[in-house]
Every structure is written in structure tokens, then in C-alpha cells.
PDB file of N, CA and C in Angstrom:
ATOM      1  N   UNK A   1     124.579  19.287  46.542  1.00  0.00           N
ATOM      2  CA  UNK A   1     124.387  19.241  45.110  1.00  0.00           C
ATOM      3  C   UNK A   1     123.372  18.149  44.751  1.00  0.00           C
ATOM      4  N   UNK A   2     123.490  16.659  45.224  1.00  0.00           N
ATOM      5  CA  UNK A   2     122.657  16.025  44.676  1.00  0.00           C
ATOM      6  C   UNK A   2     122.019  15.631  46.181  1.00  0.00           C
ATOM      7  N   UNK A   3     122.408  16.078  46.954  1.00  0.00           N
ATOM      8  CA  UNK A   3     121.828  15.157  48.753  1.00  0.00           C
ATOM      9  C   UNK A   3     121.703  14.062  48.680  1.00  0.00           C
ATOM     10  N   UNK A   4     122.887  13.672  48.440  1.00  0.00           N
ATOM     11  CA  UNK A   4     122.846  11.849  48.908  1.00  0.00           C
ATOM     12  C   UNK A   4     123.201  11.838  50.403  1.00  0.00           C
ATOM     13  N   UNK A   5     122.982  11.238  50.991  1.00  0.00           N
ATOM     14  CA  UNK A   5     123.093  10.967  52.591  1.00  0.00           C
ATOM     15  C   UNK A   5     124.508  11.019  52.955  1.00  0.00           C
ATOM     16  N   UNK A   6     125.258  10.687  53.648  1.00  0.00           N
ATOM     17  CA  UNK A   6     126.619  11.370  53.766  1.00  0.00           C
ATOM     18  C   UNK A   6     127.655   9.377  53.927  1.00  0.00           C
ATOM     19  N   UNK A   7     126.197   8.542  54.431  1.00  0.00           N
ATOM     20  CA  UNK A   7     126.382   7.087  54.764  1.00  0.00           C
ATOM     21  C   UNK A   7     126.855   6.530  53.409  1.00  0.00           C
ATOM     22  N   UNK A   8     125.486   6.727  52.565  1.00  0.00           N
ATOM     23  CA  UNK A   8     125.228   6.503  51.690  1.00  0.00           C
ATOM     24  C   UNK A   8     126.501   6.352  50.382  1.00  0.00           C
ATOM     25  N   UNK A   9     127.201   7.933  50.969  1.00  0.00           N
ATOM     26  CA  UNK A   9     128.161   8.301  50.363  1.00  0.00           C
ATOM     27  C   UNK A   9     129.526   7.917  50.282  1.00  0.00           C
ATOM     28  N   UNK A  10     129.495   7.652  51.573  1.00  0.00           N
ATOM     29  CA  UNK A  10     130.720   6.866  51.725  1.00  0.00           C
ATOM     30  C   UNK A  10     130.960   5.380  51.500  1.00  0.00           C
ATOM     31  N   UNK A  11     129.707   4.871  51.432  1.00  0.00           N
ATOM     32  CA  UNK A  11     129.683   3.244  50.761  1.00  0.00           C
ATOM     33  C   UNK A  11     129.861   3.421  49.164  1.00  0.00           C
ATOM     34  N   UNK A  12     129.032   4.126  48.811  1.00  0.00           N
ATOM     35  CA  UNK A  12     129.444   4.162  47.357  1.00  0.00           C
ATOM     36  C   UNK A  12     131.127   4.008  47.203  1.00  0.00           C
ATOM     37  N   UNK A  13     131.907   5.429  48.042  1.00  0.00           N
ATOM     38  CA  UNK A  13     133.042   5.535  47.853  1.00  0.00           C
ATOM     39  C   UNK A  13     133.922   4.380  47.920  1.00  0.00           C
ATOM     40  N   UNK A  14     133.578   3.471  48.789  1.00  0.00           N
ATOM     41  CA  UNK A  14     134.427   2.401  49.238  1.00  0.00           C
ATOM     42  C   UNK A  14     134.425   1.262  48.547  1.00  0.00           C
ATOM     43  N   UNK A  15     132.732   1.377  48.268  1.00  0.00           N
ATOM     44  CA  UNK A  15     132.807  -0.065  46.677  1.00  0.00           C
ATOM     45  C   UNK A  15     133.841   1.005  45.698  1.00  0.00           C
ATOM     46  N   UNK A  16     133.685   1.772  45.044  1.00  0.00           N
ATOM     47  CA  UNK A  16     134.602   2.158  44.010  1.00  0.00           C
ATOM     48  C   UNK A  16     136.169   1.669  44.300  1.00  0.00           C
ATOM     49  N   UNK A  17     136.315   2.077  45.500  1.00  0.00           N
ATOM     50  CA  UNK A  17     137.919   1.922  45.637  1.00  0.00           C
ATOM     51  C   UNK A  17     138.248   0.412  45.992  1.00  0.00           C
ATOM     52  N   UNK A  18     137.407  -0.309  46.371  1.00  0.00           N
ATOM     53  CA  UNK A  18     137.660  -1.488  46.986  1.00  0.00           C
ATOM     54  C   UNK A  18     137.418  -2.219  45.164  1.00  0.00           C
ATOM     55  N   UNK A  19     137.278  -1.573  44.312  1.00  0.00           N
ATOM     56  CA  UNK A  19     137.222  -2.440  42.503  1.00  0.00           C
ATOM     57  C   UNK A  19     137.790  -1.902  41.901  1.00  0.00           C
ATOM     58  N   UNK A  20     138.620  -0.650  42.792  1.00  0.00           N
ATOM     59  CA  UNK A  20     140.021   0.175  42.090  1.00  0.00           C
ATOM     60  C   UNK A  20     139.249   0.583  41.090  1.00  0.00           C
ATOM     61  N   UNK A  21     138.504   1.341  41.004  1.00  0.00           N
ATOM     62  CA  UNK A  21     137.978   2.696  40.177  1.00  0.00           C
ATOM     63  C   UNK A  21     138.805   4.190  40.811  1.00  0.00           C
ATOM     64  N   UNK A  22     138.571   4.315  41.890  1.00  0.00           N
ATOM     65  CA  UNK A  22     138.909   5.170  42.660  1.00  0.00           C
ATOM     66  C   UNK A  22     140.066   4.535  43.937  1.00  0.00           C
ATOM     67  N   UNK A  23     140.899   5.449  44.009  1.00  0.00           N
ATOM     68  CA  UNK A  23     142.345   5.776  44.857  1.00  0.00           C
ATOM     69  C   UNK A  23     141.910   7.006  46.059  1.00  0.00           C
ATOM     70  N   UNK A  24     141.589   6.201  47.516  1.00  0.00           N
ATOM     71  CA  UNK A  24     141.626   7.132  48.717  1.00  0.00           C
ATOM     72  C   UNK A  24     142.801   7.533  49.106  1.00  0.00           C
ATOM     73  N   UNK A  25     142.740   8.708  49.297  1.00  0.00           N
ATOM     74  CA  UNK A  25     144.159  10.010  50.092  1.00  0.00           C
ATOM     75  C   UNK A  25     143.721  10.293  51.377  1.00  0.00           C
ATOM     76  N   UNK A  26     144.326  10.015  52.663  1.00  0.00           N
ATOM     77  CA  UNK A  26     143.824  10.318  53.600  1.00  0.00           C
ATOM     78  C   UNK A  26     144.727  11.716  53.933  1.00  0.00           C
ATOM     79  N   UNK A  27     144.516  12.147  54.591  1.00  0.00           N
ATOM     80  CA  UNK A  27     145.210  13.890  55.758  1.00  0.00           C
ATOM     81  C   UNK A  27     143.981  14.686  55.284  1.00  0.00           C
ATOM     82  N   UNK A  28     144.877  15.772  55.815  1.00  0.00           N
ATOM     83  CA  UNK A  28     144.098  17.311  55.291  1.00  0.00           C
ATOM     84  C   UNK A  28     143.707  17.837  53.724  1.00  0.00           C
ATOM     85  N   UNK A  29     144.774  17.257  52.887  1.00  0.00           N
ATOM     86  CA  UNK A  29     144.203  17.360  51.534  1.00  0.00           C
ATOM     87  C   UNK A  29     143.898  15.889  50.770  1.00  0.00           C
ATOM     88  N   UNK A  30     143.283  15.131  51.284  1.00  0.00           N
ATOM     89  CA  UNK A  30     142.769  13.836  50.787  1.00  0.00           C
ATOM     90  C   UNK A  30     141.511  13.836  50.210  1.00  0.00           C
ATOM     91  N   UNK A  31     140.969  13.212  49.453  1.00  0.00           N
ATOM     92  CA  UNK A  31     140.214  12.820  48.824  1.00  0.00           C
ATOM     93  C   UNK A  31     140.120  11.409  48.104  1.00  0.00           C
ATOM     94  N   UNK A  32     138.983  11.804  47.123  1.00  0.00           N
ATOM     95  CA  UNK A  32     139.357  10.366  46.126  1.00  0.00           C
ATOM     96  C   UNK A  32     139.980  10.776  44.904  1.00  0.00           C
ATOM     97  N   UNK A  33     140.485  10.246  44.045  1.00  0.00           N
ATOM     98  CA  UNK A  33     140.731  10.300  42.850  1.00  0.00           C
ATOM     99  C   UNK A  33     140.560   9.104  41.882  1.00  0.00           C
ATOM    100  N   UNK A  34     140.435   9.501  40.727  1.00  0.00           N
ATOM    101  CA  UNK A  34     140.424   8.219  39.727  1.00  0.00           C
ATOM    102  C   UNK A  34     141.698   7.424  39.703  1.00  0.00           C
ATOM    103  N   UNK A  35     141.362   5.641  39.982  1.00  0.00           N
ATOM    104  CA  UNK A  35     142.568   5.208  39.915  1.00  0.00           C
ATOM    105  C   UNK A  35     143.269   5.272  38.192  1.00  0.00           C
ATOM    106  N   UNK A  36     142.352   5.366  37.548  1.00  0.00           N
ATOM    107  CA  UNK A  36     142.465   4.985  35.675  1.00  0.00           C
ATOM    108  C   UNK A  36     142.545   6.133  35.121  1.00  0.00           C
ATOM    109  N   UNK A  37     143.058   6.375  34.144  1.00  0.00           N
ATOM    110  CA  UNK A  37     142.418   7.273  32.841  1.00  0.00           C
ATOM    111  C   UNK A  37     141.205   6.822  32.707  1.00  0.00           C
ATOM    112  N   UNK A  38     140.191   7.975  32.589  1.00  0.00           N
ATOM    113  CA  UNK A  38     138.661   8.431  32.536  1.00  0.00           C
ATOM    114  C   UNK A  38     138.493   7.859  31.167  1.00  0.00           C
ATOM    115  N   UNK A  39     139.088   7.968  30.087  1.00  0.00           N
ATOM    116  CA  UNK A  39     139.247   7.176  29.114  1.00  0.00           C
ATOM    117  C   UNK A  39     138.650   6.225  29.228  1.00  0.00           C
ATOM    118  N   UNK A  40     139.381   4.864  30.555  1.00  0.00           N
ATOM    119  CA  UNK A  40     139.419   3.715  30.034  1.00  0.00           C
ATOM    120  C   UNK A  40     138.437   2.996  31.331  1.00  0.00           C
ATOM    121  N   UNK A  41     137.543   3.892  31.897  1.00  0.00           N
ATOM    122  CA  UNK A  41     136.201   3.319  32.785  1.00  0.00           C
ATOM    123  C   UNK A  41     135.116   3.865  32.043  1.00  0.00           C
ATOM    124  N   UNK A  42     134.347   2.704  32.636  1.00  0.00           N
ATOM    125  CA  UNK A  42     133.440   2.557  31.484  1.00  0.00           C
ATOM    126  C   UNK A  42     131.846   2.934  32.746  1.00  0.00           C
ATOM    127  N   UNK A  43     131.074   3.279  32.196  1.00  0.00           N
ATOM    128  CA  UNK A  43     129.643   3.545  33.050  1.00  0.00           C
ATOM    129  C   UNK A  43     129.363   2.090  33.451  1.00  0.00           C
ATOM    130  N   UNK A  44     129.607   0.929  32.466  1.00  0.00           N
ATOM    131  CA  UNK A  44     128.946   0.147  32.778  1.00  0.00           C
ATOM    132  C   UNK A  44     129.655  -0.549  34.210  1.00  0.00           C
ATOM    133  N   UNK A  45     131.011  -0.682  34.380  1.00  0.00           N
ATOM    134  CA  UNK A  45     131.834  -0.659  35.347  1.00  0.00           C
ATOM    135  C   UNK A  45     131.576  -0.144  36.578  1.00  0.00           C
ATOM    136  N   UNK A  46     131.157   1.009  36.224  1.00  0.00           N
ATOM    137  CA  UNK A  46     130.454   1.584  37.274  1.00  0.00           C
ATOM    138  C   UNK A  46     129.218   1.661  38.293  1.00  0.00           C
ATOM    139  N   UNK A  47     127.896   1.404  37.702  1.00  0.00           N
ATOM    140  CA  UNK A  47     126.920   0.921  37.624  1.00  0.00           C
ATOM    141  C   UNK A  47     127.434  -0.718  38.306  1.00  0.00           C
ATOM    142  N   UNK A  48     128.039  -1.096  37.579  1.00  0.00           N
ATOM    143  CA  UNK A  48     127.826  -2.976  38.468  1.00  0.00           C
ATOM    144  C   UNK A  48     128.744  -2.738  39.763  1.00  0.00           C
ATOM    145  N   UNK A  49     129.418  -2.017  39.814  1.00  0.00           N
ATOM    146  CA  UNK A  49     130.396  -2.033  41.058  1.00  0.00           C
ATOM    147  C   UNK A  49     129.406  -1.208  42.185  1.00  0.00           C
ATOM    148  N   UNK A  50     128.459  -0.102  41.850  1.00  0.00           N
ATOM    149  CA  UNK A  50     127.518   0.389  42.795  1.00  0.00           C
ATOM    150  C   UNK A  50     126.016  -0.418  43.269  1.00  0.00           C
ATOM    151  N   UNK A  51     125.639  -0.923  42.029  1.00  0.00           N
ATOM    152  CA  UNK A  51     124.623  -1.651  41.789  1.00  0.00           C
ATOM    153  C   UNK A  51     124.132  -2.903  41.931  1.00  0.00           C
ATOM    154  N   UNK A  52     125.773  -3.606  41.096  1.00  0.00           N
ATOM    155  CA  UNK A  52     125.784  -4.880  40.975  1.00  0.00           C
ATOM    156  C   UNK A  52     124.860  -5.349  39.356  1.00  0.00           C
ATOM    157  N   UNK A  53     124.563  -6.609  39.199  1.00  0.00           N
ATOM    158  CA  UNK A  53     124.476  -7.068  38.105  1.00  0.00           C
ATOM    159  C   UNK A  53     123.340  -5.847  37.325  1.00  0.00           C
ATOM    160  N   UNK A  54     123.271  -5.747  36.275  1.00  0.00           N
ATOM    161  CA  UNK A  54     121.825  -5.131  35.908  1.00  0.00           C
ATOM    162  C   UNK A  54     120.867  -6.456  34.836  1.00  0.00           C
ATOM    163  N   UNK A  55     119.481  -6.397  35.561  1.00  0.00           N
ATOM    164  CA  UNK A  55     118.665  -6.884  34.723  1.00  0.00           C
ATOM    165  C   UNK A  55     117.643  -6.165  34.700  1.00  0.00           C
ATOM    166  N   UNK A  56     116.869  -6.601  33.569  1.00  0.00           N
ATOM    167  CA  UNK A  56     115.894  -5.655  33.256  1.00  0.00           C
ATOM    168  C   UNK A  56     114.523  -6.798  34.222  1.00  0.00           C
ATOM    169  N   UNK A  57     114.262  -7.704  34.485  1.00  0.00           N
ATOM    170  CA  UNK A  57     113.526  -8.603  35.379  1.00  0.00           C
ATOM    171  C   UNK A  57     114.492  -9.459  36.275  1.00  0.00           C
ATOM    172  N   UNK A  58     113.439  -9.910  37.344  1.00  0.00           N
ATOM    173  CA  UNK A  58     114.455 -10.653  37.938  1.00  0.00           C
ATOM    174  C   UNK A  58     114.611 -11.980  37.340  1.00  0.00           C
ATOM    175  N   UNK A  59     113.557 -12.083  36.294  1.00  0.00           N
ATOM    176  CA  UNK A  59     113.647 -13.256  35.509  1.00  0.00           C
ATOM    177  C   UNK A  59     114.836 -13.281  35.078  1.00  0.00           C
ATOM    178  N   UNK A  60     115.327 -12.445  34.350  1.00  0.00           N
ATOM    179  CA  UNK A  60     116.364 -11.993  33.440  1.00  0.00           C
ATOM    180  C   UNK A  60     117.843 -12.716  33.774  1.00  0.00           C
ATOM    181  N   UNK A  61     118.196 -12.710  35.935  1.00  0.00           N
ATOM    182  CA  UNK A  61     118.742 -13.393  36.180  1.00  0.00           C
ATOM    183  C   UNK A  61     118.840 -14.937  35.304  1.00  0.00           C
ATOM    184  N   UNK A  62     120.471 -15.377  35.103  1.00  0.00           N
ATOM    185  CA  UNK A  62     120.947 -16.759  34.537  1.00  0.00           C
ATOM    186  C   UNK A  62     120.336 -17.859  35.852  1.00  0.00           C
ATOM    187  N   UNK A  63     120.675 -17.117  37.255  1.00  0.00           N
ATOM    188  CA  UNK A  63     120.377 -18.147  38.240  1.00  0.00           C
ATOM    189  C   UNK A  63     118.792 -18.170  38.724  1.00  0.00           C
ATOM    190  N   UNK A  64     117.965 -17.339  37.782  1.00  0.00           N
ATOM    191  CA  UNK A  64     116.507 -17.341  38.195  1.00  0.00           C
ATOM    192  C   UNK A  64     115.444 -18.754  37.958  1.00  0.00           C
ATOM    193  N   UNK A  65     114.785 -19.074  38.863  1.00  0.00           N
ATOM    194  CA  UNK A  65     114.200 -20.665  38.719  1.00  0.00           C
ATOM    195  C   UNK A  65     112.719 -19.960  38.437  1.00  0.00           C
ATOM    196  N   UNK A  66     112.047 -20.338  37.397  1.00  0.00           N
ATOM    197  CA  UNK A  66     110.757 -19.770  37.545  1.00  0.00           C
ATOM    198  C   UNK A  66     109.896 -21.116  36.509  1.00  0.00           C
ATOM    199  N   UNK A  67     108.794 -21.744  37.111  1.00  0.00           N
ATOM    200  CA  UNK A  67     107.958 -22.563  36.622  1.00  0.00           C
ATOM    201  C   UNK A  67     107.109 -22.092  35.410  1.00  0.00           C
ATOM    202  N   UNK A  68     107.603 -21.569  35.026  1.00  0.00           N
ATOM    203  CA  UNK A  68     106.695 -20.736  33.671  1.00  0.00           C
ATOM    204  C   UNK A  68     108.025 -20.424  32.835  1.00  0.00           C
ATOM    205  N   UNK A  69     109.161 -20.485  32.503  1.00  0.00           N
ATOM    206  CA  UNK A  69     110.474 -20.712  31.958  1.00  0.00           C
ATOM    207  C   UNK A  69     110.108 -21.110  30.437  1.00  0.00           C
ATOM    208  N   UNK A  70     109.264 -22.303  30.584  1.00  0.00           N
ATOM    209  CA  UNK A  70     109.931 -23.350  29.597  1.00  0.00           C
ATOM    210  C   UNK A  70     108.369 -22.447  28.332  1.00  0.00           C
ATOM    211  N   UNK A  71     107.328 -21.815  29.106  1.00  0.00           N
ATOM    212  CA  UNK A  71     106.414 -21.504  28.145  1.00  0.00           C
ATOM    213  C   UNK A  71     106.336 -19.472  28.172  1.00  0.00           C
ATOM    214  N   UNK A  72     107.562 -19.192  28.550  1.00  0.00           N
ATOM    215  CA  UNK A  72     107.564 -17.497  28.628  1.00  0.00           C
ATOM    216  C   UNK A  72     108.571 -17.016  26.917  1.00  0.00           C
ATOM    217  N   UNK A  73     107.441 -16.844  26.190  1.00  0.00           N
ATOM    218  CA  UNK A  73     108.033 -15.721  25.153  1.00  0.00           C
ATOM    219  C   UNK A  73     108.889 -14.298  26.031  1.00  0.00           C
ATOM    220  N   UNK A  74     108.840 -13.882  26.584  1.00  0.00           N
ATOM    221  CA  UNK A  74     109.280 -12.370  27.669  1.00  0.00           C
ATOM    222  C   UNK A  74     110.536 -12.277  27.857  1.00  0.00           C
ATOM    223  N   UNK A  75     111.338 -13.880  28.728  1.00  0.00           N
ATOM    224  CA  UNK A  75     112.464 -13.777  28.914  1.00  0.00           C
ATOM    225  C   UNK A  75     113.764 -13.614  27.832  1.00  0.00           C
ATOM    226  N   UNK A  76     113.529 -13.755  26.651  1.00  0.00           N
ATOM    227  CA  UNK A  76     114.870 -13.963  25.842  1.00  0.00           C
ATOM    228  C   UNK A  76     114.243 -12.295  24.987  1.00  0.00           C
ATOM    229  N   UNK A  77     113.190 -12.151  24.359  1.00  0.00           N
ATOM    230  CA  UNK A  77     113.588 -10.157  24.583  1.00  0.00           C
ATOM    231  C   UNK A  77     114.155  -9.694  25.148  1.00  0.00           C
ATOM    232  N   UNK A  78     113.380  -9.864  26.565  1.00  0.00           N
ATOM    233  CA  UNK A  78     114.348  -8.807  28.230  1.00  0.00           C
ATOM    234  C   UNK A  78     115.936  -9.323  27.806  1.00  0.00           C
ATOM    235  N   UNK A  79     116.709 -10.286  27.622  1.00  0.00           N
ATOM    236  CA  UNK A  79     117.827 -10.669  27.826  1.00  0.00           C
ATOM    237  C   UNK A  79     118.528  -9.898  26.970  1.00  0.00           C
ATOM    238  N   UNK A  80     117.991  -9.814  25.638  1.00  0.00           N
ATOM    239  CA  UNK A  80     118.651  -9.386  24.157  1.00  0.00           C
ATOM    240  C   UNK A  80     118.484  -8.072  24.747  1.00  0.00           C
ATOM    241  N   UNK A  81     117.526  -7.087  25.342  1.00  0.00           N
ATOM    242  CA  UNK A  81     117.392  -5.661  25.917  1.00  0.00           C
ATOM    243  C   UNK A  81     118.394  -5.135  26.946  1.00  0.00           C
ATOM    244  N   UNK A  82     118.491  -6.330  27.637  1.00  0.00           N
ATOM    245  CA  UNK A  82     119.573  -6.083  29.086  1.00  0.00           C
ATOM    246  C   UNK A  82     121.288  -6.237  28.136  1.00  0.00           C
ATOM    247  N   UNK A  83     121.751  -7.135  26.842  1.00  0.00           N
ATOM    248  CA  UNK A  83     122.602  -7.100  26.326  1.00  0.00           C
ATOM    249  C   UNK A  83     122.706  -6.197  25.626  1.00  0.00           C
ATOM    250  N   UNK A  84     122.191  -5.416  24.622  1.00  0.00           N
ATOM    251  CA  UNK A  84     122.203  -3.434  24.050  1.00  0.00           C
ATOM    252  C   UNK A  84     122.426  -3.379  25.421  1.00  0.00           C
ATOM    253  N   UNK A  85     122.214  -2.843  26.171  1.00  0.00           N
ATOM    254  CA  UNK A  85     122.266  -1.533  26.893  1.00  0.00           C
ATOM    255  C   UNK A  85     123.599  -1.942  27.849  1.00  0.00           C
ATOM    256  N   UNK A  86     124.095  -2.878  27.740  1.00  0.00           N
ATOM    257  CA  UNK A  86     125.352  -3.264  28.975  1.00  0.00           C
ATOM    258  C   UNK A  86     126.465  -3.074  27.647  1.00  0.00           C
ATOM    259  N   UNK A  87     126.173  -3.292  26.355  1.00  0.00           N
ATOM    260  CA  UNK A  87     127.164  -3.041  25.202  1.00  0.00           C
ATOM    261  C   UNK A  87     127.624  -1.688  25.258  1.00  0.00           C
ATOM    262  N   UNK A  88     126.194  -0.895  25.387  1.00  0.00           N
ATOM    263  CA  UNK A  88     126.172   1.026  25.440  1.00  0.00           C
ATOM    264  C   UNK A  88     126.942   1.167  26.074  1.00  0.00           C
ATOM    265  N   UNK A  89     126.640   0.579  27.500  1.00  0.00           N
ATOM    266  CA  UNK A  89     127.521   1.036  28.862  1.00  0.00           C
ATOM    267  C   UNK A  89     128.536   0.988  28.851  1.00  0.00           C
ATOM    268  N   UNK A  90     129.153  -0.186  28.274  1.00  0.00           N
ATOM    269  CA  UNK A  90     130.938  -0.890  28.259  1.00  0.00           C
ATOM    270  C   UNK A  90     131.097   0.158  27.023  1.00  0.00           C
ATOM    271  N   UNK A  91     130.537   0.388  26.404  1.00  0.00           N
ATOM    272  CA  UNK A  91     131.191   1.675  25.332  1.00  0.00           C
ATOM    273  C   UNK A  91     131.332   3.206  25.647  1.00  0.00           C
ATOM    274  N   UNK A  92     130.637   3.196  26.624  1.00  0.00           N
ATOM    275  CA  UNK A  92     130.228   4.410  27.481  1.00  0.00           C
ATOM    276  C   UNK A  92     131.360   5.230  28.428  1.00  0.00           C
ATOM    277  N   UNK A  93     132.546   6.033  28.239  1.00  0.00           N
ATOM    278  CA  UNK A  93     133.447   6.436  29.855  1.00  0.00           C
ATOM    279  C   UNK A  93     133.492   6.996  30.237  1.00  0.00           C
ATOM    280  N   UNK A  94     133.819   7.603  31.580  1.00  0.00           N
ATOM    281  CA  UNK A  94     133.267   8.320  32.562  1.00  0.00           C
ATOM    282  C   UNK A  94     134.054   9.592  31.478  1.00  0.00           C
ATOM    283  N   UNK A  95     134.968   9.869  30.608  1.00  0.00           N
ATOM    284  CA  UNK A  95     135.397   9.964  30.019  1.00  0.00           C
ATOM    285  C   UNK A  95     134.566  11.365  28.784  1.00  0.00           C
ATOM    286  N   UNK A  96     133.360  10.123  28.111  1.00  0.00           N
ATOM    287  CA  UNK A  96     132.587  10.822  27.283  1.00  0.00           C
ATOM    288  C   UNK A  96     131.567  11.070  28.233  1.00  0.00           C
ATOM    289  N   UNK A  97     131.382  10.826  29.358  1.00  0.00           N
ATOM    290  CA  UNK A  97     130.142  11.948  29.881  1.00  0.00           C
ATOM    291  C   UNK A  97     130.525  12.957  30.824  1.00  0.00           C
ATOM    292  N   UNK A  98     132.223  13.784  30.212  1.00  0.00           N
ATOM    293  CA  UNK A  98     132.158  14.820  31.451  1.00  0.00           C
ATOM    294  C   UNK A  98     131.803  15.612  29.944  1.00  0.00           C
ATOM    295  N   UNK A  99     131.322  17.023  30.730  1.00  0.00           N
ATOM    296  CA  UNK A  99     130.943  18.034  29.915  1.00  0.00           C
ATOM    297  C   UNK A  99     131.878  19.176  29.329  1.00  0.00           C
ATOM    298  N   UNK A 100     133.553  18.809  29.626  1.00  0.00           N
ATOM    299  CA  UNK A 100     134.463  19.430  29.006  1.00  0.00           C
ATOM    300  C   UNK A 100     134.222  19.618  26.955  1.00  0.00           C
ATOM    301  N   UNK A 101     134.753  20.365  26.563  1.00  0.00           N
ATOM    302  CA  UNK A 101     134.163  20.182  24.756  1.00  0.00           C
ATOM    303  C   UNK A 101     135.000  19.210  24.036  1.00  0.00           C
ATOM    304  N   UNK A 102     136.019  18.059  24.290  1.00  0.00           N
ATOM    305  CA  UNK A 102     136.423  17.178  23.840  1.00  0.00           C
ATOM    306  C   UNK A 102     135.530  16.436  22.989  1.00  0.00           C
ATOM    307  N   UNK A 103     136.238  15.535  22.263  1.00  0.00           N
ATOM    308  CA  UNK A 103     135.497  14.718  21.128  1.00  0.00           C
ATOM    309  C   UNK A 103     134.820  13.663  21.912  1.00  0.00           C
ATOM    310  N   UNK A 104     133.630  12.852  21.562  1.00  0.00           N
ATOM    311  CA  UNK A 104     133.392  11.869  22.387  1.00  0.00           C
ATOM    312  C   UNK A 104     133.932  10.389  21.593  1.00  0.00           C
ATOM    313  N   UNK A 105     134.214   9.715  21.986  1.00  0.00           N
ATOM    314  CA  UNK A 105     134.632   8.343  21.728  1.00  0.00           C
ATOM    315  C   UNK A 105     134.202   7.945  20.245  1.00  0.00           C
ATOM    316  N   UNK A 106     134.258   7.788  19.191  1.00  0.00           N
ATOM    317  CA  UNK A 106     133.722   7.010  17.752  1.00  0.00           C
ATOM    318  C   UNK A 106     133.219   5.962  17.773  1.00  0.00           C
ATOM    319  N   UNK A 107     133.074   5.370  18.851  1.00  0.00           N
ATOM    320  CA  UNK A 107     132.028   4.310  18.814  1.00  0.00           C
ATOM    321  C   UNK A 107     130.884   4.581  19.008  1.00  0.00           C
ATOM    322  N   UNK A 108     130.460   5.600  20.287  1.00  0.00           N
ATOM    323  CA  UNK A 108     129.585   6.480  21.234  1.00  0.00           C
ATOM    324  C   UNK A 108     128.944   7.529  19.464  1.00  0.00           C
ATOM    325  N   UNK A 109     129.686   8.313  18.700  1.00  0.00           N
ATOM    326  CA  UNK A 109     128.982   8.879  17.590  1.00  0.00           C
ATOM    327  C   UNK A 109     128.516   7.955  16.619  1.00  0.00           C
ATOM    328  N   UNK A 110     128.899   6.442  16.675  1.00  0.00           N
ATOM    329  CA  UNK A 110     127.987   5.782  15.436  1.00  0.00           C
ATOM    330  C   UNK A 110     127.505   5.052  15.963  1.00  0.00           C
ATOM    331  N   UNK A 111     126.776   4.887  17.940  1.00  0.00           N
ATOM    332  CA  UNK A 111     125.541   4.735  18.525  1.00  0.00           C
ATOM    333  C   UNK A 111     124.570   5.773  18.615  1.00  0.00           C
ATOM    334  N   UNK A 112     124.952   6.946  18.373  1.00  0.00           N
ATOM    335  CA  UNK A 112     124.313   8.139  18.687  1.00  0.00           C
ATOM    336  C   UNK A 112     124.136   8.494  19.744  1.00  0.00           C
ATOM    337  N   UNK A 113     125.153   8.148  20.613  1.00  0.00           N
ATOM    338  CA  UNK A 113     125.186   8.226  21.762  1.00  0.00           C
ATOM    339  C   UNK A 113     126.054   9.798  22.090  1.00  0.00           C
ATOM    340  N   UNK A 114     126.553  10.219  21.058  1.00  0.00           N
ATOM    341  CA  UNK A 114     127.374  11.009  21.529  1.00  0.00           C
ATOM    342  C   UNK A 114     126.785  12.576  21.508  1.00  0.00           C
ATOM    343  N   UNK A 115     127.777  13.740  21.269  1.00  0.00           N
ATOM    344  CA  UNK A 115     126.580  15.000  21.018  1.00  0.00           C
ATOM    345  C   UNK A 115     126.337  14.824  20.010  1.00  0.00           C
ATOM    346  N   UNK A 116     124.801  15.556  20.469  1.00  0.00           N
ATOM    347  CA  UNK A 116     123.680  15.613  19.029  1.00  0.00           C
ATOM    348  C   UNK A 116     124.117  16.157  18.149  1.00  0.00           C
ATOM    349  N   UNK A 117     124.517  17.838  18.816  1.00  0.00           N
ATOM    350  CA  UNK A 117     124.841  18.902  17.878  1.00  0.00           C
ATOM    351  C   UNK A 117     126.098  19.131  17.319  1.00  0.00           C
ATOM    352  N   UNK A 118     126.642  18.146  17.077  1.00  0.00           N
ATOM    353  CA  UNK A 118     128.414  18.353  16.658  1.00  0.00           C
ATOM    354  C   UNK A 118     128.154  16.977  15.707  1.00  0.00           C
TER     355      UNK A 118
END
């Protein structure tokens, strides 16, 4: 479906479960499952547990040392940019992005985040 590597795949799987997003079943009918109500995980949760931190530069990093700091207009935009979009995310759950016809979240419709056409 999407050909992710099969390695690949199974690390993903293991950060999830190792930050209790996801619950491994081992035998013949094992899998993963969600440890939570879909409800109450959030994309952004998700994303940092696969990803790790998100910045939009590496400036952006709190622990970044850069000699041009004290005279960069750039860094405190990027920061205020990287804070929207980690707000979206934490408002965001795995929840309102399955494609069942449920309502999406009321926070997600007065970001416009939610469906267009409803």
C-alpha cells in the first residue's frame, strides 16, 4: 500500500508501543492495536514519537548555538510558525483523520481544519 520497507516498519511499530500509542499481540492472530481511544491521540503525539521534536530550522532548536542569534530577525517567526502548527497537531486525532463520516472534533471546524464540505 504505501512500501515502506518492512525494517523500517517495524521500528516505527516499536517507537509507538514503546510511548504506549500502540499495544503488541503476539501468536497467530496478533497484531498492533491502539493502546487509547483514537479520540484522545493526537497527530502531534505521533509525529514526535516517530520523528521526534519538530522544527521548522535547526535554528529553531531551544538548544541551538548559532553566532548570528543575537542579530537574526528569522528565528522568533520560525518559532511562532513551529508553535501554530504543533497547536494544529495537539488538536488534531488520529480520531478526526480516519475517513469514517463521523463529526470531526469542534475545535478542528473553527481551525478549518475539519471537512470542507459539511
Amino acid at each position: 500500500m504505501y512500501s515502506i520497507p518492512q525494517e523500517a516498519l517495524a521500528k516505527i511499530l516499536q517507537r509507538l508501543t514503546k510511548a504506549g500509542l500502540l499495544t503488541s499481540q503476539y501468536g497467530t492472530n496478533g497484531g498492533y492495536t491502539l493502546s487509547r481511544d483514537p479520540r484522545t491521540i493526537t497527530a502531534y503525539e505521533v509525529i514526535r514519537t516517530i520523528e521526534g521534536p519538530l522544527f521548522m530550522t535547526s535554528c529553531s532548536a531551544a538548544t541551538s548555538d548559532c553566532d548570528q542569534s543575537d542579530r537574526c530577525t528569522v528565528r522568533g517567526p520560525l518559532l511562532k510558525v513551529s508553535r501554530t502548527i504543533e497547536d494544529v497537531l495537539n488538536k488534531l486525532t488520529i480520531w478526526d483523520m480516519t475517513e469514517s463520516e463521523h463529526e470531526p472534533s469542534p475545535e478542528l471546524v473553527t481551525l478549518g481544519v475539519g471537512n470542507q464540505g459539511k
